[in-house]
PDB file of N, CA and C in Angstrom:
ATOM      1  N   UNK A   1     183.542  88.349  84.073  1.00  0.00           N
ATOM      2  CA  UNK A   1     183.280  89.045  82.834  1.00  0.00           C
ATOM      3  C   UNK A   1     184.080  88.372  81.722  1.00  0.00           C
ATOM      4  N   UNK A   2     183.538  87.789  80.616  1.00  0.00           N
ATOM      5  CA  UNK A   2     184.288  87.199  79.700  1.00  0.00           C
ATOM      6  C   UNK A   2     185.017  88.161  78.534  1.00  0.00           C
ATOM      7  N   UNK A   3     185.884  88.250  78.141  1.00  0.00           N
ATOM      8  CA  UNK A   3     186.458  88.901  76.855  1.00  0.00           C
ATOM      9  C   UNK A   3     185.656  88.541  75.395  1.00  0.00           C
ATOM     10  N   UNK A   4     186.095  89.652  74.276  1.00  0.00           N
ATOM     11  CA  UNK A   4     185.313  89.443  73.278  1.00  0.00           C
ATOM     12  C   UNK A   4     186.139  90.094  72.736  1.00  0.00           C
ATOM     13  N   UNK A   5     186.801  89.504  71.258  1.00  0.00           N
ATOM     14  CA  UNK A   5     188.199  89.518  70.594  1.00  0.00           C
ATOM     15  C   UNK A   5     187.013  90.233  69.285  1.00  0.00           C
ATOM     16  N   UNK A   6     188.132  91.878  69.016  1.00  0.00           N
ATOM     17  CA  UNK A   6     187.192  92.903  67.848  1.00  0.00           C
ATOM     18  C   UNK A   6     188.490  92.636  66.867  1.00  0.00           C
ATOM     19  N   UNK A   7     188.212  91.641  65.674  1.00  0.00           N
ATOM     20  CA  UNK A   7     189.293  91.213  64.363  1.00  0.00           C
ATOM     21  C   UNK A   7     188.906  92.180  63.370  1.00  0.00           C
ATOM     22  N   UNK A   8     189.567  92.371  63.273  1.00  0.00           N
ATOM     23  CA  UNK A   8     189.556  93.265  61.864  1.00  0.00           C
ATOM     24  C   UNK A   8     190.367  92.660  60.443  1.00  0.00           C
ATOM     25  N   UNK A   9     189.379  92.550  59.217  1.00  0.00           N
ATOM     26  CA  UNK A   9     190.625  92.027  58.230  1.00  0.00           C
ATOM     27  C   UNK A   9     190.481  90.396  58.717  1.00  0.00           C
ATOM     28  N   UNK A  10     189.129  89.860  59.127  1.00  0.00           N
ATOM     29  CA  UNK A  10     189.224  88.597  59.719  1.00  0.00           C
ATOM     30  C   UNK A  10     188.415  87.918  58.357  1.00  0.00           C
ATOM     31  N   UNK A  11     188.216  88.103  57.070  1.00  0.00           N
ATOM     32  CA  UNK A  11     188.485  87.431  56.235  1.00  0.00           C
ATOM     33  C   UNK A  11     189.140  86.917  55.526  1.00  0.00           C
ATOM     34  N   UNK A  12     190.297  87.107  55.495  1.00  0.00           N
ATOM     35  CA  UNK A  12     191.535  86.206  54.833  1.00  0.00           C
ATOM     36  C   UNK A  12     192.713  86.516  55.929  1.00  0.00           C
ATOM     37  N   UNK A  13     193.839  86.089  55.322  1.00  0.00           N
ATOM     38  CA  UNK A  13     194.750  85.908  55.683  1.00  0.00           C
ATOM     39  C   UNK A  13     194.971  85.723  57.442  1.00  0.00           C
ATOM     40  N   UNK A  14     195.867  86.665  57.872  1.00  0.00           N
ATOM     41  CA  UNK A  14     196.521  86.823  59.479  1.00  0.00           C
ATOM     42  C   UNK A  14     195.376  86.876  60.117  1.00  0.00           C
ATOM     43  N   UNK A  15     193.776  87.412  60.217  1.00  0.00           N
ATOM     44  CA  UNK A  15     193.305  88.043  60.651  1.00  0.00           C
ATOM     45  C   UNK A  15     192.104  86.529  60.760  1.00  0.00           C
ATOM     46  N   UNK A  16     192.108  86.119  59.427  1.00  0.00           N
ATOM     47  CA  UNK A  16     190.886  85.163  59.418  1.00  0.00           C
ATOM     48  C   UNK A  16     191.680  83.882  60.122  1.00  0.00           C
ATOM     49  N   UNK A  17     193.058  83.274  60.023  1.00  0.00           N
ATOM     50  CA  UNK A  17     193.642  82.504  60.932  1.00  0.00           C
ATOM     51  C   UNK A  17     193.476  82.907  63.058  1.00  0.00           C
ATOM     52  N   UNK A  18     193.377  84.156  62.991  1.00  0.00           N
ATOM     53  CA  UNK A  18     193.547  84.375  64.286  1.00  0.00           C
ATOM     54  C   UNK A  18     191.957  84.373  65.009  1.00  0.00           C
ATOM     55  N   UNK A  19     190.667  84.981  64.111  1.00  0.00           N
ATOM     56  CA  UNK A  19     189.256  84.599  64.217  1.00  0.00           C
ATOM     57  C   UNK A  19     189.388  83.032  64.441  1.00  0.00           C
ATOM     58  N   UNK A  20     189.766  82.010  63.899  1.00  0.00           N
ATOM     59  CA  UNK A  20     189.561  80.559  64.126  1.00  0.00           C
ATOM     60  C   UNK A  20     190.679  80.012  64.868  1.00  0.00           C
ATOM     61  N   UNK A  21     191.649  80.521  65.679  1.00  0.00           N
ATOM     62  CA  UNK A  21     192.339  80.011  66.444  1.00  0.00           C
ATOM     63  C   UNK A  21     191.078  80.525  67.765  1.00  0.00           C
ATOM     64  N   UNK A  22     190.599  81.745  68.044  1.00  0.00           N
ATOM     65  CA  UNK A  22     190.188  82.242  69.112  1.00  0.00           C
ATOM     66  C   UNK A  22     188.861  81.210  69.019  1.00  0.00           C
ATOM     67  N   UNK A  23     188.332  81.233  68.221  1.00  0.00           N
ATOM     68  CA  UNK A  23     187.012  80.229  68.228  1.00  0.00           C
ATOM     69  C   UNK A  23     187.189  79.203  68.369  1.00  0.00           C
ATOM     70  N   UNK A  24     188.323  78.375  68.233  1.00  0.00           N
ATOM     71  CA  UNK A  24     188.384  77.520  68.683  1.00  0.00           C
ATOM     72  C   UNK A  24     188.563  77.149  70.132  1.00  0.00           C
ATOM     73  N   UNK A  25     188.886  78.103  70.474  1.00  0.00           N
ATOM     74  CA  UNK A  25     189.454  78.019  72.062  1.00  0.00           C
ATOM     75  C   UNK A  25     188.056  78.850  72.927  1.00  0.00           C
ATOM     76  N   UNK A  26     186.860  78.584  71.967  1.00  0.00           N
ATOM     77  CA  UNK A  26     185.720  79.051  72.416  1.00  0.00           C
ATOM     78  C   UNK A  26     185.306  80.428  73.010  1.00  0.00           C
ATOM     79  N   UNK A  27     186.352  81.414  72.227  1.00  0.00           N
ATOM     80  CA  UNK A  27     186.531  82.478  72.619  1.00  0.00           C
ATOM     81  C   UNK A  27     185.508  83.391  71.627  1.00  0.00           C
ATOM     82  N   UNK A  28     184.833  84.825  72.121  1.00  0.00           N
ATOM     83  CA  UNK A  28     183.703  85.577  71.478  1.00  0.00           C
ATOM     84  C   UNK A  28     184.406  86.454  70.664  1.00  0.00           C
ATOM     85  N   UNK A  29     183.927  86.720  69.232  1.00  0.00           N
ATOM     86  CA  UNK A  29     184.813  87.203  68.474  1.00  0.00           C
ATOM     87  C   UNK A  29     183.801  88.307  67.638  1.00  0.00           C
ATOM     88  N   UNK A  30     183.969  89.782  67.326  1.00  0.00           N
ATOM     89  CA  UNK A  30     183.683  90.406  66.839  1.00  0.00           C
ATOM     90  C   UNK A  30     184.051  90.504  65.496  1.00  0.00           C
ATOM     91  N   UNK A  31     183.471  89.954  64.270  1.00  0.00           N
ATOM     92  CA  UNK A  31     184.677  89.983  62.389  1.00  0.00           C
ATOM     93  C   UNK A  31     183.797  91.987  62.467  1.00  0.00           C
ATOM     94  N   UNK A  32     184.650  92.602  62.177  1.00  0.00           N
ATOM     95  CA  UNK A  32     184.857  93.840  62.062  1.00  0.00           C
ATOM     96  C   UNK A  32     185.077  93.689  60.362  1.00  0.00           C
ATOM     97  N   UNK A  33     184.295  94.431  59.357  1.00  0.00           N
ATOM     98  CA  UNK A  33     184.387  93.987  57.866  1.00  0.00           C
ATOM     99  C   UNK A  33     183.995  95.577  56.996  1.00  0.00           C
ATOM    100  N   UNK A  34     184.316  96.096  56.029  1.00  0.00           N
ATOM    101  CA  UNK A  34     184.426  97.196  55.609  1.00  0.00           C
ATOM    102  C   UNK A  34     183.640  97.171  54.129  1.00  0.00           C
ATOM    103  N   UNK A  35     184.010  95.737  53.346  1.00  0.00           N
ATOM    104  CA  UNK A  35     183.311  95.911  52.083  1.00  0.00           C
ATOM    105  C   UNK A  35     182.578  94.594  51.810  1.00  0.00           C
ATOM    106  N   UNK A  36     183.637  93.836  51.709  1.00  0.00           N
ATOM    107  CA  UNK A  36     183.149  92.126  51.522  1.00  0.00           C
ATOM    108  C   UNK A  36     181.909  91.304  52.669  1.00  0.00           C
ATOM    109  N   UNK A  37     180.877  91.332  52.182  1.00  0.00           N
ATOM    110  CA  UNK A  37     179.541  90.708  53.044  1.00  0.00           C
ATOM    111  C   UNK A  37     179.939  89.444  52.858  1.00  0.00           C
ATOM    112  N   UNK A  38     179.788  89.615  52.171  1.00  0.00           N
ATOM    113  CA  UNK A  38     179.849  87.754  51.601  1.00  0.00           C
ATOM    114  C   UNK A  38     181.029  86.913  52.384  1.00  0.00           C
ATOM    115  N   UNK A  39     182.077  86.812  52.188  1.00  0.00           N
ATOM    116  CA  UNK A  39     183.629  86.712  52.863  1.00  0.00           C
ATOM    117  C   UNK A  39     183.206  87.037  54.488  1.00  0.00           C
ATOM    118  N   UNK A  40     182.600  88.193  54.878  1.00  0.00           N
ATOM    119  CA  UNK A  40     182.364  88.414  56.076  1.00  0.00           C
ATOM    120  C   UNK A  40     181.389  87.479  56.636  1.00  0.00           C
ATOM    121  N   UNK A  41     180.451  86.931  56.299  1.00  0.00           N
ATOM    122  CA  UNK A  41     179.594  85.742  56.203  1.00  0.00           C
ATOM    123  C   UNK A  41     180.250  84.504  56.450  1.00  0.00           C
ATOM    124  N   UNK A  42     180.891  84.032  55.017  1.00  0.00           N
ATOM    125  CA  UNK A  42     181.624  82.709  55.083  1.00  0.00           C
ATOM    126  C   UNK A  42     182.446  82.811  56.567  1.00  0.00           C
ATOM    127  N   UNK A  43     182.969  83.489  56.837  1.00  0.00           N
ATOM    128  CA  UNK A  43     184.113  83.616  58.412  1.00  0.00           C
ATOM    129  C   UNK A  43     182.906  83.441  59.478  1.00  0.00           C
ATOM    130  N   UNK A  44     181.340  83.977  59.406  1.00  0.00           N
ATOM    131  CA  UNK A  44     181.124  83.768  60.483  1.00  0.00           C
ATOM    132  C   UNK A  44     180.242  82.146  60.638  1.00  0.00           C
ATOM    133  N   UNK A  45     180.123  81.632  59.484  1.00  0.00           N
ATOM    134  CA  UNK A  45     179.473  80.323  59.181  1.00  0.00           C
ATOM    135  C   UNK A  45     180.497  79.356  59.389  1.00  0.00           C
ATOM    136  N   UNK A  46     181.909  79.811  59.373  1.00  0.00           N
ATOM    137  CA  UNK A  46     182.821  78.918  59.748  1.00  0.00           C
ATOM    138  C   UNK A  46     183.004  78.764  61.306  1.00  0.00           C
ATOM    139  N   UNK A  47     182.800  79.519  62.015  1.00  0.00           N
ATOM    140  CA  UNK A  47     183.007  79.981  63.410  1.00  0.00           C
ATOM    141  C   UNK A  47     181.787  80.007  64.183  1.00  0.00           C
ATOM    142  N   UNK A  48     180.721  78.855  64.257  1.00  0.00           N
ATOM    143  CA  UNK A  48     179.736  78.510  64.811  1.00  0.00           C
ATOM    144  C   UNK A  48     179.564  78.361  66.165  1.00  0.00           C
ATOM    145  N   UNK A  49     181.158  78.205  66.322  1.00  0.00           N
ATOM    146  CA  UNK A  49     180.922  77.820  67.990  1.00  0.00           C
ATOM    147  C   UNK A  49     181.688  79.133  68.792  1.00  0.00           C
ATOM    148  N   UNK A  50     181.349  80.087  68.021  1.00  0.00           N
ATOM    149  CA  UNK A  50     181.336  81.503  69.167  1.00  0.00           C
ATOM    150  C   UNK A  50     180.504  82.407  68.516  1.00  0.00           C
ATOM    151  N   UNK A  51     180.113  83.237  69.432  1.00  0.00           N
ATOM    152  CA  UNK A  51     179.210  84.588  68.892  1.00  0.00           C
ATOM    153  C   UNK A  51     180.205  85.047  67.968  1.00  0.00           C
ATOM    154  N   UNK A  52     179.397  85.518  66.859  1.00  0.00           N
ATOM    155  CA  UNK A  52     179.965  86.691  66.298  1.00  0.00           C
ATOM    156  C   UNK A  52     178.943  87.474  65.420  1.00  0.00           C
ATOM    157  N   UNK A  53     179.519  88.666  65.938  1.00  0.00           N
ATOM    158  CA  UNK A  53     178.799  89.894  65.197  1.00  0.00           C
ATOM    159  C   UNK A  53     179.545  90.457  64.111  1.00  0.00           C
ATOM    160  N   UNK A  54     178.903  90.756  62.825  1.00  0.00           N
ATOM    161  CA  UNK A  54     180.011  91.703  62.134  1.00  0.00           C
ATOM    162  C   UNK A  54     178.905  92.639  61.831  1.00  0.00           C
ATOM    163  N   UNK A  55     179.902  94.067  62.069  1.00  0.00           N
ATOM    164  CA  UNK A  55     179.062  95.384  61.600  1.00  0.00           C
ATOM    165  C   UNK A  55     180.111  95.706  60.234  1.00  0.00           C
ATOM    166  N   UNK A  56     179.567  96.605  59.406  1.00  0.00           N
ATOM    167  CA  UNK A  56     180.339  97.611  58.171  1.00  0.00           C
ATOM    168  C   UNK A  56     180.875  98.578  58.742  1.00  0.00           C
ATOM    169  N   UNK A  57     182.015  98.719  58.598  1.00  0.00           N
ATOM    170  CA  UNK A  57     182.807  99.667  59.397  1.00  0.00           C
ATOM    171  C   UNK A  57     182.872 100.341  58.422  1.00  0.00           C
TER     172      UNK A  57
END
């Protein structure tokens, strides 16, 4: 069963560094996002090489 990392706050700062450390290490990453689409977007266009889903929390 593989893991799947739920970031929250994974558009900037601590949160968007720790989304692209895990993707890099080809790990599945949930961006968890509240207002910013757009920003929530750019994070997942950066992070191509893992799933990611973001819902509006």
């Amino acid at each position: 069963m593989s893991k799947i990392a739920l970031i929250t706050g994974a558009n900037r700062g601590l949160g968007h560094n720790t989304a692209l450390s895990i993707a890099r290490q080809n790990g599945d990453i949930i961006v968890a996002y509240r207002r910013n689409t757009t920003q929530a977007e750019a994070v997942g266009a950066e992070i191509r090489t893992s799933t990611v889903i973001s819902e509006k929390l």
